[in-house]
Protein backbone atom coordinates (compact mmCIF):
# COMPACT_ATOMS: atom_id res chain seq x y z
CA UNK A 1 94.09 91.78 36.40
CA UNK A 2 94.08 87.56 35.84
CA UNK A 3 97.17 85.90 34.60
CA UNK A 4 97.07 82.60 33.54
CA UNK A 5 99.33 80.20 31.57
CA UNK A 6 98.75 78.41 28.90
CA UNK A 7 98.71 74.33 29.35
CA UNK A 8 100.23 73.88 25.68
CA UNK A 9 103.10 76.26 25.94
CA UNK A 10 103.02 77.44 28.82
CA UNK A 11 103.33 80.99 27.93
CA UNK A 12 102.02 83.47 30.05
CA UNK A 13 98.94 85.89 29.16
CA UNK A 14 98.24 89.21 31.26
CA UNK A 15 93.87 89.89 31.16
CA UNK A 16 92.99 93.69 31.70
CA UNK A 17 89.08 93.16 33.06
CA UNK A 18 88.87 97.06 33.30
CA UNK A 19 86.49 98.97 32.32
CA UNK A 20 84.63 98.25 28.95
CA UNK A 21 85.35 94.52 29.54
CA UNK A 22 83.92 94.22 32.59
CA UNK A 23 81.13 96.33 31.74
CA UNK A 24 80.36 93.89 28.94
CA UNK A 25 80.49 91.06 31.68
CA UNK A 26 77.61 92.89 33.51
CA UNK A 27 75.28 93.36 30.78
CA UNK A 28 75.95 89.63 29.51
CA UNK A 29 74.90 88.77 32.90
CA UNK A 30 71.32 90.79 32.78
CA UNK A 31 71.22 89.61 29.61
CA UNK A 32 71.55 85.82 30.80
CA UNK A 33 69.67 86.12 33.75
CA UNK A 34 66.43 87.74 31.66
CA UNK A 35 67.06 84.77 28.94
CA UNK A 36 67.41 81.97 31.24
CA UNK A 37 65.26 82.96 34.22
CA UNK A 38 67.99 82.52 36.55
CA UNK A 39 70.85 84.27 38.99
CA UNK A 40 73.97 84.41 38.22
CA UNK A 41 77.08 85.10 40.20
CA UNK A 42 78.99 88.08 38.93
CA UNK A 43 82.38 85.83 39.38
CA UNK A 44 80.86 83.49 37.39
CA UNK A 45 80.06 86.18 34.51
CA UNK A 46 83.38 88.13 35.47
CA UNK A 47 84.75 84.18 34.78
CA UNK A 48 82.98 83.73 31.08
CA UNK A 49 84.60 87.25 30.19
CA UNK A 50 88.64 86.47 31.08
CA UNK A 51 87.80 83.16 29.26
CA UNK A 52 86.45 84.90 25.89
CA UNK A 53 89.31 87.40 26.26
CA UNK A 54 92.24 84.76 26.72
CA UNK A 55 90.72 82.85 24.17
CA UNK A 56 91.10 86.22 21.91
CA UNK A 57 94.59 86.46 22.88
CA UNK A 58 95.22 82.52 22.16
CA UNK A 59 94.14 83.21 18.71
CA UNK A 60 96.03 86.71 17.81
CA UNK A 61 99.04 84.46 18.58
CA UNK A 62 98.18 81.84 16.53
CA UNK A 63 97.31 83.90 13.39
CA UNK A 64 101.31 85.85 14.37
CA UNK A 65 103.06 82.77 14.21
């Protein structure tokens, strides 16, 4: 689990990287490595996933307010 706050508002947001999310993160990183010919680091992939997820979160508050 990754908590972060939020610059802005400092409000803080609780990531689950669990199972189907993190699964997801390993398949965009095959995926990615096929496409672009390169390595990647699984934190780095693990990384892009919390970001797309927070990002999610960001924006179900947004719409609630």
């Amino acid at each position: 689990m990754t908590e972060t706050k939020s610059e802005k508002e400092g409000k803080k947001i609780t990531v689950n990287i669990r199972g189907e999310v993190l699964m997801q993160a390993i398949k965009l990183r095959q995926k990615r490595e096929l496409e672009e010919g390169t390595v990647l680091s699984v934190t780095e992939v693990i990384g892009d996933a919390i970001r797309e997820k927070y990002e999610r979160e960001i924006g179900k508050e947004a719409v609630e307010q």
